[in-house]
Structure formats: structure tokens, C-alpha cells
N, C-alpha and C. Protein backbone atom coordinates (compact mmCIF):
# COMPACT_ATOMS: atom_id res chain seq x y z
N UNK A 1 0.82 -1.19 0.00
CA UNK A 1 0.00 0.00 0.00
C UNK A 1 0.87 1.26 0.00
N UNK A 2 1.93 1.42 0.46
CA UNK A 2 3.00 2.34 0.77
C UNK A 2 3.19 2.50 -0.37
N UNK A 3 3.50 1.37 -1.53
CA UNK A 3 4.30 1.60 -2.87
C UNK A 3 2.93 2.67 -3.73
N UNK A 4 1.84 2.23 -3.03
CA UNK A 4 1.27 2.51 -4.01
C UNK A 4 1.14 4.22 -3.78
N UNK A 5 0.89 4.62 -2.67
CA UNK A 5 0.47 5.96 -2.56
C UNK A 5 1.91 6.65 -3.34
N UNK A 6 2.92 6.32 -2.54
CA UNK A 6 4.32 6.45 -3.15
C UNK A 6 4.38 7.14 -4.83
N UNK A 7 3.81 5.77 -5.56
CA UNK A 7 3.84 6.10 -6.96
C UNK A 7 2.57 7.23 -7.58
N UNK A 8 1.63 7.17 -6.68
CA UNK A 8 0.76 8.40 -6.72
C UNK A 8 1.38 9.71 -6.91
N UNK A 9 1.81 9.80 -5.47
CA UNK A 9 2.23 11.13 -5.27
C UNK A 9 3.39 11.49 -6.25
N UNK A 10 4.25 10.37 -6.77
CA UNK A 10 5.35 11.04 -7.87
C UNK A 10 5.06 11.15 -8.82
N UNK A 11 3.68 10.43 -9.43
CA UNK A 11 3.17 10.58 -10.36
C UNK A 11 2.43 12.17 -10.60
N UNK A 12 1.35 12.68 -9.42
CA UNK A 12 0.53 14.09 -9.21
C UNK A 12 1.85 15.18 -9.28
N UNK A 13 2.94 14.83 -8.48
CA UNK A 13 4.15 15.60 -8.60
C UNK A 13 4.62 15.94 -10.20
N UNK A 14 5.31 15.26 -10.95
CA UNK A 14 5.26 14.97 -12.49
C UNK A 14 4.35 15.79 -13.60
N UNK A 15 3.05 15.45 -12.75
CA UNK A 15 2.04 16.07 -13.98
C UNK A 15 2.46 17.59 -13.56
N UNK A 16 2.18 18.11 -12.37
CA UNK A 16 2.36 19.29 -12.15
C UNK A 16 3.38 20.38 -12.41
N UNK A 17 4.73 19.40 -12.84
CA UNK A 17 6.09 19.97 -13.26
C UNK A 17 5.88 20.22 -14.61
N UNK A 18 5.25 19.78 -15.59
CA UNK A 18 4.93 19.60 -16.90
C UNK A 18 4.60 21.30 -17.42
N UNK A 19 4.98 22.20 -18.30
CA UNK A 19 5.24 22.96 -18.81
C UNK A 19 3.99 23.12 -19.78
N UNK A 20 3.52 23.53 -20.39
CA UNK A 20 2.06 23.46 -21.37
C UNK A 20 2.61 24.90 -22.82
N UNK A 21 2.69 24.81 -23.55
CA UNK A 21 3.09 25.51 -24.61
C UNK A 21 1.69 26.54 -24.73
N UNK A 22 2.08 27.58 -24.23
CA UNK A 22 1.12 29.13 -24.97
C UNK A 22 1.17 29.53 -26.02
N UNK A 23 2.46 29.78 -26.51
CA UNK A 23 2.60 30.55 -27.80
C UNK A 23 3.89 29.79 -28.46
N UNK A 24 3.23 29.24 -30.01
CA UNK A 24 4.61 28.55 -30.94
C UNK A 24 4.73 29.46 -31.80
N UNK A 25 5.89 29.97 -32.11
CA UNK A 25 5.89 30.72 -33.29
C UNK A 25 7.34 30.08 -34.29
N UNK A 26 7.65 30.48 -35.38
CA UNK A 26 8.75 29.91 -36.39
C UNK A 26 8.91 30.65 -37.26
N UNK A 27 9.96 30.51 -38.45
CA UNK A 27 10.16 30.64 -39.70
C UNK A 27 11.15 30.42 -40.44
N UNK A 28 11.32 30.26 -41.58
CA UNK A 28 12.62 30.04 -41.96
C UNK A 28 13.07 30.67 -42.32
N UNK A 29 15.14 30.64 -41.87
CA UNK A 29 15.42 31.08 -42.41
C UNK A 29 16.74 31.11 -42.98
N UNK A 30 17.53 31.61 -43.52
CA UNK A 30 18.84 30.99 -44.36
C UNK A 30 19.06 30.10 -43.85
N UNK A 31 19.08 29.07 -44.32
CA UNK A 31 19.48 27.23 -44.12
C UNK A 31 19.20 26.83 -42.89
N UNK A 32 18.20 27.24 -42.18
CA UNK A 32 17.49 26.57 -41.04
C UNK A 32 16.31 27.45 -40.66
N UNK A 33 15.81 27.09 -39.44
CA UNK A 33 14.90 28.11 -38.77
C UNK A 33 15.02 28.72 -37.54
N UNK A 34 14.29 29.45 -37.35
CA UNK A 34 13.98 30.63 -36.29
C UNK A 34 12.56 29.83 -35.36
N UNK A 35 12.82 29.59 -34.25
CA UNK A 35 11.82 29.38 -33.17
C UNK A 35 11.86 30.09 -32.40
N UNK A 36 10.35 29.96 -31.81
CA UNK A 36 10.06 30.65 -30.61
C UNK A 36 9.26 29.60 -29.79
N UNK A 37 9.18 29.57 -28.46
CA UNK A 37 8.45 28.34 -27.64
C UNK A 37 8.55 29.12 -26.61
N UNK A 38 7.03 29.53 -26.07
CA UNK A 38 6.38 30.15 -24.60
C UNK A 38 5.44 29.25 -24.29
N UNK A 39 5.46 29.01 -22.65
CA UNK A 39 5.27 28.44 -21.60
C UNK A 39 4.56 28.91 -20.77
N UNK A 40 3.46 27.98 -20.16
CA UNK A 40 2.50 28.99 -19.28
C UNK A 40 3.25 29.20 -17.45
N UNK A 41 4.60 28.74 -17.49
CA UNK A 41 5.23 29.49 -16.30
C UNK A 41 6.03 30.35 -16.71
N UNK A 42 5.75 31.01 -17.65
CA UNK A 42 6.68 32.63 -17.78
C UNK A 42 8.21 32.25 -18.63
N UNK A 43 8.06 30.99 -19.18
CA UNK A 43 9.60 30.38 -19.38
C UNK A 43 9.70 30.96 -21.00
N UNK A 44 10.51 31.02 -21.53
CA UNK A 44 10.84 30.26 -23.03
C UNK A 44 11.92 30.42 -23.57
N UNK A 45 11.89 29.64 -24.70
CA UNK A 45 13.25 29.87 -25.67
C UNK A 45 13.06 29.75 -26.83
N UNK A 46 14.42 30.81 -27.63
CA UNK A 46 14.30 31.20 -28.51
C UNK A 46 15.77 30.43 -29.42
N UNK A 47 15.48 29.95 -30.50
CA UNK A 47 16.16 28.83 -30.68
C UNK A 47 16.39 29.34 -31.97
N UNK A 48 17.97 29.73 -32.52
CA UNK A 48 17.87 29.55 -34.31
C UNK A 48 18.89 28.01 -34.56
N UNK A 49 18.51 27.72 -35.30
CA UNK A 49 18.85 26.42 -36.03
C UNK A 49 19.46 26.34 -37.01
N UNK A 50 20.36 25.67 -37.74
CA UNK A 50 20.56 25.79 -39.02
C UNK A 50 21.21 24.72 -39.67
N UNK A 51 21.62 24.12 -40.34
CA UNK A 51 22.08 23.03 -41.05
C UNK A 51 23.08 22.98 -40.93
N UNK A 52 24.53 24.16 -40.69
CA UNK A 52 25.61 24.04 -40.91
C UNK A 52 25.95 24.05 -39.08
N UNK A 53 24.95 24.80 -38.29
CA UNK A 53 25.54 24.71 -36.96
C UNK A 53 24.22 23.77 -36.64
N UNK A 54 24.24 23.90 -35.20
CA UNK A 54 23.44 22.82 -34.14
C UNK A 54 21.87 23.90 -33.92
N UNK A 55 22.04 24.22 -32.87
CA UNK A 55 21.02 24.97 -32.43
C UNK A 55 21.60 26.17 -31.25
N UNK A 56 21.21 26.92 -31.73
CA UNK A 56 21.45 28.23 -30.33
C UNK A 56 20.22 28.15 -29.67
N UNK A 57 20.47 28.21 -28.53
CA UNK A 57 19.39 28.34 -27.52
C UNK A 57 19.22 29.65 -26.58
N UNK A 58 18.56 30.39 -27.06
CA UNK A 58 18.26 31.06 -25.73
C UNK A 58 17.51 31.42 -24.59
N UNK A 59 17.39 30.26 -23.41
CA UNK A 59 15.95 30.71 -22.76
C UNK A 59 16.27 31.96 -21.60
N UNK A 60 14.93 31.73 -20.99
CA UNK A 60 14.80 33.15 -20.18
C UNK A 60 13.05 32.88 -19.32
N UNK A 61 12.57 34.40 -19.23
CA UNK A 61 11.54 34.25 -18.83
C UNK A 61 10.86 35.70 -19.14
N UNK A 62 9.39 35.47 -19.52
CA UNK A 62 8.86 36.89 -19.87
C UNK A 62 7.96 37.40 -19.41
N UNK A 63 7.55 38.63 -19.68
CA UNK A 63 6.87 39.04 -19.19
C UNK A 63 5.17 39.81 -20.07
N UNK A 64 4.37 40.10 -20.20
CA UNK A 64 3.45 39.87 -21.13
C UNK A 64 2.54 41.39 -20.54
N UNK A 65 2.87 42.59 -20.99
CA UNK A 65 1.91 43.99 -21.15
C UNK A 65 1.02 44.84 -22.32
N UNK A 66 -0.22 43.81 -22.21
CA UNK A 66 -1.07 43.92 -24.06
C UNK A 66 -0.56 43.00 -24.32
N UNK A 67 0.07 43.56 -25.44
CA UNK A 67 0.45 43.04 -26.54
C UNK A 67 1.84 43.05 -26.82
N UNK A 68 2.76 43.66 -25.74
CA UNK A 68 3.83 43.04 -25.93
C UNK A 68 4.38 42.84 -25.08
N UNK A 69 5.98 41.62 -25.60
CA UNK A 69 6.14 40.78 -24.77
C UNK A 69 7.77 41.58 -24.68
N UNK A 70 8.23 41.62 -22.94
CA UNK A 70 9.35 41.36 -22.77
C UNK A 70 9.72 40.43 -22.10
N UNK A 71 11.39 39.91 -22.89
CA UNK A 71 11.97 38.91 -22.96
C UNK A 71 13.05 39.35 -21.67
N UNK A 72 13.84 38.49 -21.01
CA UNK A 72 14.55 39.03 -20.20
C UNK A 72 15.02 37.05 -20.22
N UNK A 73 16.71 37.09 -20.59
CA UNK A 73 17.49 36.04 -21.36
C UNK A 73 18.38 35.47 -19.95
N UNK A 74 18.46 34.34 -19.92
CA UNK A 74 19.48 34.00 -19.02
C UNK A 74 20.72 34.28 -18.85
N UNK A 75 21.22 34.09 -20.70
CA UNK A 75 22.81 34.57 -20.74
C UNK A 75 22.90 35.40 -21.65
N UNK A 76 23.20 34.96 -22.64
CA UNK A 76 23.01 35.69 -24.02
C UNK A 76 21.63 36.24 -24.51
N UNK A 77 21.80 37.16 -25.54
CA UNK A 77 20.69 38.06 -26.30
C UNK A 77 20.68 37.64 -27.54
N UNK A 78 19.74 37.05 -27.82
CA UNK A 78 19.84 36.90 -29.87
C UNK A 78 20.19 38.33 -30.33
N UNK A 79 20.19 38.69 -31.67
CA UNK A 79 20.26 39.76 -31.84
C UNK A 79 18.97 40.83 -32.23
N UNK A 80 18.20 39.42 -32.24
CA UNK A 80 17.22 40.20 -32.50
C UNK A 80 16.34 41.19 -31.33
N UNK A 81 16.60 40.78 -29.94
CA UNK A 81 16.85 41.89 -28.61
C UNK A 81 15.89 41.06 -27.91
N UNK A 82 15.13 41.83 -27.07
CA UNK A 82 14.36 41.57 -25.72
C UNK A 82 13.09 41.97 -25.79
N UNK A 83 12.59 42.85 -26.99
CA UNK A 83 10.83 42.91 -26.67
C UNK A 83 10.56 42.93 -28.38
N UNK A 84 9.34 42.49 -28.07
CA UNK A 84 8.56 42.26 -29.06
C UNK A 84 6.78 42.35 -28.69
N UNK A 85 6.17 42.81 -30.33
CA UNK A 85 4.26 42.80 -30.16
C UNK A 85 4.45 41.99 -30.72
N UNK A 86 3.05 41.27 -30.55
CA UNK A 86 2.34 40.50 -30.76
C UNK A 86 1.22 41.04 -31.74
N UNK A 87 0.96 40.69 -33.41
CA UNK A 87 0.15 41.18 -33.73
C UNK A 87 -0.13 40.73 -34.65
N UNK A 88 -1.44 40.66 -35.45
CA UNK A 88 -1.61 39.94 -37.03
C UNK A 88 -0.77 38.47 -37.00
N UNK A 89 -1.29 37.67 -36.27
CA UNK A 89 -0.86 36.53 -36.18
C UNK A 89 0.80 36.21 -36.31
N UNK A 90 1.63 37.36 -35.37
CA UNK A 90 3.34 37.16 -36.11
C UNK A 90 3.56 37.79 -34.40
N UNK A 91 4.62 37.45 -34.11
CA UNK A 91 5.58 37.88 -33.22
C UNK A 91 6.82 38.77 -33.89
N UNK A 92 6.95 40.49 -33.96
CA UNK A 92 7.60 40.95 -35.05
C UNK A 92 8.82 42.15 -33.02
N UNK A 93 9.70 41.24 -33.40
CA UNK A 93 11.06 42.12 -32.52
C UNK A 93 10.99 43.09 -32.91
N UNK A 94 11.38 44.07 -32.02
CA UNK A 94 11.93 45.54 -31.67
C UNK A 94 13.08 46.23 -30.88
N UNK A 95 13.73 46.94 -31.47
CA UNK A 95 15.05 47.26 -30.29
C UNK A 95 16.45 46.32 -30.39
N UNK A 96 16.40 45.57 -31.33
CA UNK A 96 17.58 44.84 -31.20
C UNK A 96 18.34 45.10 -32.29
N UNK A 97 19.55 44.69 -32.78
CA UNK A 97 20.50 44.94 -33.90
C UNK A 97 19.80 44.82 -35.34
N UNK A 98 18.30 43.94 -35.94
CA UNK A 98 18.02 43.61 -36.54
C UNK A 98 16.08 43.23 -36.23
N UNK A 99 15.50 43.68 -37.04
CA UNK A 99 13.94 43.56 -36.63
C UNK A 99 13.60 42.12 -37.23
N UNK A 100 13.07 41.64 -36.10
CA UNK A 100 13.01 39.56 -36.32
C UNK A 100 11.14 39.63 -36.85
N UNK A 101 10.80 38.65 -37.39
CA UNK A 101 9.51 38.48 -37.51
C UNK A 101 8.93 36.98 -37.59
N UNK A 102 8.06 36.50 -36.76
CA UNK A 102 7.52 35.16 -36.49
C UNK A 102 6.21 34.87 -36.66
N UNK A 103 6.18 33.60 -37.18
CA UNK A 103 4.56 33.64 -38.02
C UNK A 103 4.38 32.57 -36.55
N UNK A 104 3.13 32.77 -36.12
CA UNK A 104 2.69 32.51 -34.68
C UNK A 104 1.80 31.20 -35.46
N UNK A 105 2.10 29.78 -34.78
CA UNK A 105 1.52 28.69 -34.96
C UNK A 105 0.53 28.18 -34.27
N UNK A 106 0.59 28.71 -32.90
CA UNK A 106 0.01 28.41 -31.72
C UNK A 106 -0.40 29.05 -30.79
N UNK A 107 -1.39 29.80 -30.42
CA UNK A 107 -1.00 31.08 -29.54
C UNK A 107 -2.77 30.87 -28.42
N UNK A 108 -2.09 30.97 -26.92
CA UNK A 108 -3.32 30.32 -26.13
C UNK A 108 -3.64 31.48 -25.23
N UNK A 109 -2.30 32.76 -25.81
CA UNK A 109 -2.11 34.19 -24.73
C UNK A 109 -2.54 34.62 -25.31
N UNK A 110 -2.75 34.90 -26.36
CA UNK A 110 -3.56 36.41 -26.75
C UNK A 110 -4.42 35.82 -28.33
N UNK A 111 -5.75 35.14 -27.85
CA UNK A 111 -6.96 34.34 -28.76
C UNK A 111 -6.88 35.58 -29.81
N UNK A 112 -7.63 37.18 -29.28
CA UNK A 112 -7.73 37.74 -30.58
C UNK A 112 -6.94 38.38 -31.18
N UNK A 113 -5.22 37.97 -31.08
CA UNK A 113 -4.46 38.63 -31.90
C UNK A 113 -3.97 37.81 -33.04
């Protein structure tokens, strides 16, 4: 009976650690792609990819005012920077070395944008 509650509780534990995807966004671009992956605990990362390298990762955690989102990075900054709106179905950066734009696949934060 011990084993069993045991495997309960690590099991209720487990589900509750589990992360749930809010907002997917992507696109491609020179010989790989551009991701985006938000999390309904404030998490995400921003991932470019490409054929000739691996994957850059950058997570962090954000923060969500309207319609736009700031990013605030663990280590590094893509270049594409730290905030971005949300609008016409795209996640389009602002403020960084280069203006990024993401066609939104999935989005559970903001239904009428």
C-alpha cells in the first residue's frame, strides 16, 4: 500500500512539473529556422537552427503587457533583442541589432491577436 500511494504522489508531482506551450511561433530562415516556444510558467526559448551549426538556444523568462512581450534572457541576447508585439498573427522584434519576424503557430495568450 505504501508503494502505491508512493507512486501516486510522484506521479501528481510529475504532472504538475509539466510545462504546457502558450505561444509557438517559427520561420525560416537561411538554411534553417527561427523558433520561438512560450510556456505557461513565464519560461521560453528562442532557438535559431541551421544546417551548418546545431542549435542556439536562448531561454529566459517573460513578461506579457497587451500586446507586448518582454523577454529578459538568461545569458546571451539573440540579436534580434528583448521585446517584441504581438500582432496579425506574427511575433515581429523591436530594439535589437536587426527587426526579427515570427509567423505565430500556436498562440493560447492572446486568442484575438
Amino acid at each position: 500500500m505504501k508503494y502505491i500511494l508512493l507512486l501516486l504522489l510522484l506521479l501528481t508531482l510529475s504532472c504538475k512539473n509539466q510545462k504546457k506551450e502558450v505561444l509557438l511561433a517559427d520561420r525560416e530562415a537561411p538554411l534553417g529556422w527561427i523558433y520561438l516556444k512560450m510556456y505557461d510558467d513565464k519560461s521560453f526559448e528562442f532557438i535559431s537552427s541551421g544546417l551548418i551549426r546545431g542549435g542556439d538556444k536562448y531561454p529566459g523568462t517573460y513578461e506579457l503587457e497587451n500586446d507586448t512581450v518582454y523577454f529578459k534572457y538568461e545569458g546571451l541576447a539573440p540579436k534580434a533583442g528583448s521585446k517584441a508585439i504581438i500582432s496579425n498573427g506574427f511575433v515581429h522584434y523591436f530594439g535589437g541589432k536587426y527587426p526579427e519576424r515570427i509567423e505565430i503557430k500556436l498562440n493560447k495568450m492572446l486568442p484575438n491577436k
